[in-house]
Protein backbone atom coordinates (compact mmCIF):
# COMPACT_ATOMS: atom_id res chain seq x y z
CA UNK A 1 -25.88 51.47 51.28
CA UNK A 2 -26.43 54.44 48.45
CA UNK A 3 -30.47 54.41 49.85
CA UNK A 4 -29.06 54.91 53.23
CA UNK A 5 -26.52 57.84 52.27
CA UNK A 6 -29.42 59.09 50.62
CA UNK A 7 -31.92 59.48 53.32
CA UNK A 8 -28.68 60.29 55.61
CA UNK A 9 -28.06 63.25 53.33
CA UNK A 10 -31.60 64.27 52.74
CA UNK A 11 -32.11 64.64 56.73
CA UNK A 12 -29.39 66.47 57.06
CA UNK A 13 -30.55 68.66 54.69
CA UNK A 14 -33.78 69.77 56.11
CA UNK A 15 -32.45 69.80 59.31
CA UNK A 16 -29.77 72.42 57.62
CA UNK A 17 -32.77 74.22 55.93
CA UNK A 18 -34.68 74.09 59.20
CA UNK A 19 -32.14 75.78 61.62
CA UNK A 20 -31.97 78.56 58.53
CA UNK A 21 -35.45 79.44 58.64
CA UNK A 22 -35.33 79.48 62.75
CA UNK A 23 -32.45 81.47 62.56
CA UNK A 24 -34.03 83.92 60.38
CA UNK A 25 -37.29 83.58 62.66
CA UNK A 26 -35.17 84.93 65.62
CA UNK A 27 -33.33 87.56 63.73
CA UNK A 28 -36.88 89.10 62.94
CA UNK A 29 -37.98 89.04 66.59
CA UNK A 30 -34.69 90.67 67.81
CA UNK A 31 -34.76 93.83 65.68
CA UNK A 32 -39.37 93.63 66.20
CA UNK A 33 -38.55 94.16 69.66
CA UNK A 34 -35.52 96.52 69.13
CA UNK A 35 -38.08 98.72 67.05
CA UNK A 36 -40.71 98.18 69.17
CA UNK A 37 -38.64 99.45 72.12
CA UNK A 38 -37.14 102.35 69.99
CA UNK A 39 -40.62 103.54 69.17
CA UNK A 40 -41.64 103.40 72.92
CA UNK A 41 -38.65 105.98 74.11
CA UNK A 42 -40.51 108.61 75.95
CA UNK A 43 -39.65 112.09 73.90
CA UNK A 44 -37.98 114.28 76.66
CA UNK A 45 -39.78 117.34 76.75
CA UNK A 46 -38.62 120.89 77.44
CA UNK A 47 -38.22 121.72 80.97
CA UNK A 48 -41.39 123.37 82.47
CA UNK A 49 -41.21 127.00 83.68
CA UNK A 50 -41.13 126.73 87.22
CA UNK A 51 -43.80 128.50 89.07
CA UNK A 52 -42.71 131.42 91.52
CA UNK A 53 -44.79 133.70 93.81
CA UNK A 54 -44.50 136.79 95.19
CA UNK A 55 -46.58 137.89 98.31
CA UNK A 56 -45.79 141.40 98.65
CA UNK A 57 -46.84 145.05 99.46
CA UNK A 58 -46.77 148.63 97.65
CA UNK A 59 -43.28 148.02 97.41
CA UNK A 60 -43.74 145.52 95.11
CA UNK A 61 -47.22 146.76 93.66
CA UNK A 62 -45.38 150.08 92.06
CA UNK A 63 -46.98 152.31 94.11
CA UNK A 64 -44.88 154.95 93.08
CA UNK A 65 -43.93 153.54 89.14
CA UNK A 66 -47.07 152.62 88.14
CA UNK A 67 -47.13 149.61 85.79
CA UNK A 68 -43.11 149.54 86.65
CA UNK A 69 -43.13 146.67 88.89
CA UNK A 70 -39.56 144.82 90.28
CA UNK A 71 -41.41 140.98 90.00
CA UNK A 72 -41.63 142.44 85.97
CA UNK A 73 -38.09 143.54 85.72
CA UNK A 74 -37.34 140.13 87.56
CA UNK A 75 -39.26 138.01 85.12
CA UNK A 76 -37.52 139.34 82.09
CA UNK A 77 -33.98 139.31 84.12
CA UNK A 78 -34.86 135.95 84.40
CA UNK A 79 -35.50 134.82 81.07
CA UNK A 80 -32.01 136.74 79.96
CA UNK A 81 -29.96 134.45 82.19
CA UNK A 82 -31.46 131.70 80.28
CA UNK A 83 -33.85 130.46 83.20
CA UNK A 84 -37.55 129.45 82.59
CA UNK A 85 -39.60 131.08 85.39
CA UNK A 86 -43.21 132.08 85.55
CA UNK A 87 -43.39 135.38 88.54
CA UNK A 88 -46.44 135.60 89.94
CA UNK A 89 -47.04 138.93 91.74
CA UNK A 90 -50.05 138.73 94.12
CA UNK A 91 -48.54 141.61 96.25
CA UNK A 92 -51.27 144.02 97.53
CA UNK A 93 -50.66 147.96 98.72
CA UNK A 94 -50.82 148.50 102.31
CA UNK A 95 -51.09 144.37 103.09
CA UNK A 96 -49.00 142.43 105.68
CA UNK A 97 -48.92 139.62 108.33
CA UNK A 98 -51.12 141.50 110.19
CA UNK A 99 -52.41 144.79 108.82
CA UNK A 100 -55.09 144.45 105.79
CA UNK A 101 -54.29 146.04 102.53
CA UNK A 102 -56.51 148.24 100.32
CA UNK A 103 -58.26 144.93 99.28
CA UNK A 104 -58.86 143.91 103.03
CA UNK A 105 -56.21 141.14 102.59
CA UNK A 106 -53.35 140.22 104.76
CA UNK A 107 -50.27 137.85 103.86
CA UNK A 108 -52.37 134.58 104.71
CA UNK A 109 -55.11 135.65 101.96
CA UNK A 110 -53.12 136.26 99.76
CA UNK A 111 -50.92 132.84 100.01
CA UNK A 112 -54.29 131.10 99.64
CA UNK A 113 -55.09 133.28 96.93
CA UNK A 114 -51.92 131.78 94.41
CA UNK A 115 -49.73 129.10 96.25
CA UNK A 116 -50.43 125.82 95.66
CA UNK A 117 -49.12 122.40 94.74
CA UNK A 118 -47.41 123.85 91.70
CA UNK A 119 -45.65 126.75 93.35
CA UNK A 120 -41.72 125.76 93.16
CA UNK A 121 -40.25 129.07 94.41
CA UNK A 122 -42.55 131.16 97.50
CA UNK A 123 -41.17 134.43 97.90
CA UNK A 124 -42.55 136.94 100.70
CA UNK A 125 -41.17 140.67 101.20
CA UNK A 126 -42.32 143.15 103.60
CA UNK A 127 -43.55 144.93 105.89
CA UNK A 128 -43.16 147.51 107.69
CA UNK A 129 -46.90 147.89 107.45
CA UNK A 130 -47.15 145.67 110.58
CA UNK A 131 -44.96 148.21 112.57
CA UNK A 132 -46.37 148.47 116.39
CA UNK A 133 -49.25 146.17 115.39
CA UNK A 134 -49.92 142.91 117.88
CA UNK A 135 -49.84 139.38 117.09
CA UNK A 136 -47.35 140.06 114.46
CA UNK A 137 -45.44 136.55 115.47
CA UNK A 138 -48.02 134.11 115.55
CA UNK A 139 -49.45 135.67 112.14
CA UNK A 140 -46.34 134.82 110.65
CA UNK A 141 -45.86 131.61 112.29
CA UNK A 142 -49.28 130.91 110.89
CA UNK A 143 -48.69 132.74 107.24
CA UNK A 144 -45.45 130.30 106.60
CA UNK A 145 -47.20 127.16 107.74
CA UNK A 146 -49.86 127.75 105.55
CA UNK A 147 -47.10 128.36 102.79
CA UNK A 148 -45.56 124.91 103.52
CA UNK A 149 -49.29 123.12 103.31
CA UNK A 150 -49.70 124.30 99.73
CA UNK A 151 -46.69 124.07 98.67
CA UNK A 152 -44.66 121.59 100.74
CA UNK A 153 -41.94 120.84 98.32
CA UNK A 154 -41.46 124.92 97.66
CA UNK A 155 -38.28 126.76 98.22
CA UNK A 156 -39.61 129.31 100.82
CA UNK A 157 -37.75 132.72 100.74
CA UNK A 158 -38.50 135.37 103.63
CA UNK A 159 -37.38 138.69 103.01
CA UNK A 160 -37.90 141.60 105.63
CA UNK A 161 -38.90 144.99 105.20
CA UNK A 162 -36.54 148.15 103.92
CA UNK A 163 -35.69 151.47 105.51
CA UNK A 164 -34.14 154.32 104.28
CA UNK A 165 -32.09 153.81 107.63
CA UNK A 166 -30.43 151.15 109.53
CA UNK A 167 -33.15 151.14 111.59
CA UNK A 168 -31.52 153.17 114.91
CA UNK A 169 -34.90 153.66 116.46
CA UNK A 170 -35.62 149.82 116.42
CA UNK A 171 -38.67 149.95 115.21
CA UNK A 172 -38.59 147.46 112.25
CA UNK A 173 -36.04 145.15 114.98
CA UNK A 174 -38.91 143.16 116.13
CA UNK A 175 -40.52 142.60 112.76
CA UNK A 176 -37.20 141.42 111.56
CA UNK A 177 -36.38 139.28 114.35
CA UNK A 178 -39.59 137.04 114.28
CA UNK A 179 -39.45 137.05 110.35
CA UNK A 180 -35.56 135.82 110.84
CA UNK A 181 -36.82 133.08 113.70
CA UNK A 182 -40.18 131.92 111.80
CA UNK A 183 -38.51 131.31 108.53
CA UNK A 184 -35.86 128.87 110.10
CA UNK A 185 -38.29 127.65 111.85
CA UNK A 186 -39.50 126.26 108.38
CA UNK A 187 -36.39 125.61 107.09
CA UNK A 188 -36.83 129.10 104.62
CA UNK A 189 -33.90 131.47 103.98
CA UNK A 190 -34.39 134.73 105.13
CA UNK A 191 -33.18 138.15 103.82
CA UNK A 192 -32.73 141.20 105.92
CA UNK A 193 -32.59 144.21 103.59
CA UNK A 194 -32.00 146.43 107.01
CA UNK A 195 -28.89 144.59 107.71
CA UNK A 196 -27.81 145.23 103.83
CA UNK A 197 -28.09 148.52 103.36
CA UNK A 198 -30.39 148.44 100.39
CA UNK A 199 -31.32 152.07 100.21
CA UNK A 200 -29.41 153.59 103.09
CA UNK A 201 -26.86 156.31 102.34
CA UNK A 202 -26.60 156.42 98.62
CA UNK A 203 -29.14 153.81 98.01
CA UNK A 204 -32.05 156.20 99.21
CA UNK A 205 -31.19 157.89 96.07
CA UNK A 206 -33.11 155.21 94.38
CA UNK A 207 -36.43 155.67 96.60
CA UNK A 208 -39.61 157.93 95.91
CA UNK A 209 -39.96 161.51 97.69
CA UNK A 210 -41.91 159.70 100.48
CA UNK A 211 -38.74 157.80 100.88
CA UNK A 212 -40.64 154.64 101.33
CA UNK A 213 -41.14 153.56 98.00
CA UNK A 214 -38.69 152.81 95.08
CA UNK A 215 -38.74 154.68 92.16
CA UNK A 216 -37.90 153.85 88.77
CA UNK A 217 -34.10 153.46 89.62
CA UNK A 218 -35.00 151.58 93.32
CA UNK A 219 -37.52 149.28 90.36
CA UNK A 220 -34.50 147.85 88.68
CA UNK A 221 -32.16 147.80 92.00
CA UNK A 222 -34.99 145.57 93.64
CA UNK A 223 -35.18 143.24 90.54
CA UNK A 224 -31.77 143.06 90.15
CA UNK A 225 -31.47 142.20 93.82
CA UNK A 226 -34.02 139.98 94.12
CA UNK A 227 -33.05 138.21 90.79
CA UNK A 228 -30.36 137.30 92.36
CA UNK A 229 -31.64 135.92 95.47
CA UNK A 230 -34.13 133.56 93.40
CA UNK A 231 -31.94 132.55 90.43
CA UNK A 232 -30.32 129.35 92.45
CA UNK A 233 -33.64 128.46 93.46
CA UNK A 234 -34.96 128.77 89.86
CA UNK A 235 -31.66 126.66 89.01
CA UNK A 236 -32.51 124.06 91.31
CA UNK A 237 -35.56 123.48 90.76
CA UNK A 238 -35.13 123.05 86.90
CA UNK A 239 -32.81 120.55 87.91
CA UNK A 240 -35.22 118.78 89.74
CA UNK A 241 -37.74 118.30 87.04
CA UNK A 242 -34.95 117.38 84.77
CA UNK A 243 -34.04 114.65 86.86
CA UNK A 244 -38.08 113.73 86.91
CA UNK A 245 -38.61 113.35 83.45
CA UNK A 246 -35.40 111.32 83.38
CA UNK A 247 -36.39 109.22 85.74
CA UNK A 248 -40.37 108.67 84.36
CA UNK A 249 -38.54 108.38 80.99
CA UNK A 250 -36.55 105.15 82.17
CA UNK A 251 -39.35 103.73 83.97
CA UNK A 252 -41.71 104.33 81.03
CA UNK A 253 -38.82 102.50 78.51
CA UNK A 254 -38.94 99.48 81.12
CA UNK A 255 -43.21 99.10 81.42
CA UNK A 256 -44.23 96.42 79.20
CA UNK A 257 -46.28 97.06 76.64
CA UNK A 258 -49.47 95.84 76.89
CA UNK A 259 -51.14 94.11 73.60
C-alpha cells in the first residue's frame, strides 16, 4: 500500500509539474503574438496635401500684379486655416474654352496639361475671352468631361467670368448660362461672380485701369473669395484620406503575417 501511494503521489506530481510548464508554454505564445501584433500596427501617417488645380486666364496669371497671383494668396490662406493643400496654377493669359491663349492653349490643353488621377480639387474660372466666339457649349461640354476622365473622383468647381457690371448688355449671359448647365451636368458646383457682384459698384475699386483685371487689392479679394469657395472641398477631401489610411490601417493589422 505505501509503494502504491508512492507512485500515486509521484504521478500526480509530474502531471502537476507538466500542466506548469504548458501553462507557462501558452503564456509565452499569448504575449509573442500580442507583440507580434503590436509591432505590425501600421504607423498612421500625416494626412497628404491634397492636390488642387486651377485652369484659369490673365485673371488669374497677374496680368496686371505681376508675380502677385490670387491661387498664391490662396495657397498661403490655406495653410493659415490649418488646411494642407498643394494650388496648382496652370492658368494661361488670353486662354479659354474656346479662344487660344498667348501659348496657343485653350481650357482642354491645359486640363491635360496638370489634372490627373491625383487631382482632389479641379477648379476652372473664366472667361470672358470666349465672348461672341462659336462652339463655346460643346467646348465646355467637352473641357469638363475630360476633367471627370482624369480625375473622376475630383471635386469639380466651375466658376464664370467677372464684369465690372452686372452684365446689362448680356453679353457674358450666354457664357454663364452654358457654364451654369455643363457643370450640373457633371455634378460640379458652379459660381457666378456676375450674379455676386464681385467688382461691381465699389468692388471695381479693386480692378486695374483697364477695368478687367484685378489689381493688388482685387489679388487678395479673389483669394479671399475663392479661399472660401475651396476650403470645404479641401476639408472634405482630407477627410477622405483620413478615413483611407484608417481603413488600410485595420486591414493591414488583420493580414497575416507571412513567415
Amino acid at each position: 500500500m505505501t509503494i502504491r501511494r508512492y507512485h500515486r503521489a509521484g504521478r500526480l506530481a509530474r502531471w502537476q509539474g507538466g500542466a506548469v510548464l504548458a501553462l507557462t508554454v501558452l503564456v509565452l505564445v499569448v504575449v509573442a503574438i500580442a507583440a507580434a501584433s503590436a509591432s505590425g500596427v501600421p504607423t498612421v501617417d500625416p494626412v497628404k496635401a491634397v492636390q488642387v488645380d486651377i485652369i484659369g486666364d490673365s485673371l488669374s496669371t497677374g496680368f496686371k500684379t505681376p508675380g502677385d497671383t490670387w491661387p498664391a494668396q490662396a495657397q498661403a490662406l490655406v495653410e493659415s486655416m490649418g488646411l494642407k493643400a498643394n494650388i496648382t496654377n496652370a492658368s494661361e493669359n488670353g486662354a479659354g474654352y474656346v479662344q487660344q491663349g498667348e501659348g496657343a492653349d485653350v481650357y482642354l490643353d491645359l486640363v491635360n496639361r496638370i489634372v490627373n488621377s491625383q487631382s482632389q480639387v479641379v477648379m476652372l474660372f473664366g472667361s470672358d475671352n470666349d465672348t461672341g466666339a462659336s462652339g463655346v457649349d460643346g467646348a465646355m461640354q467637352q473641357t469638363l468631361a475630360r476633367v471627370k476622365v482624369l480625375a473622376p473622383d475630383a471635386k469639380v468647381i466651375v466658376v464664370g467670368p467677372t464684369s465690372e457690371s452686372n452684365d446689362t448688355a448680356g453679353q457674358l449671359t450666354g457664357i454663364r448660362q452654358s457654364l451654369a448647365k455643363q457643370a450640373s451636368a457633371i455634378g460640379a458646383r458652379f459660381i457666378d461672380p456676375v450674379a455676386l457682384g464681385w467688382f461691381q459698384g465699389e468692388g471695381a475699386k479693386n480692378l486695374a485701369d483697364d477695368l478687367e483685371h484685378p489689381n493688388s487689392a482685387g489679388e487678395k479679394f479673389l483669394a479671399q473669395a475663392m479661399t472660401a469657395i475651396l476650403a470645404p472641398d479641401i476639408k472634405s477631401a482630407m477627410r477622405q484620406d483620413q478615413l483611407k489610411k484608417a481603413i488600410s490601417g485595420k486591414v493591414l493589422l488583420g493580414t497575416p503575417q507571412k513567415g
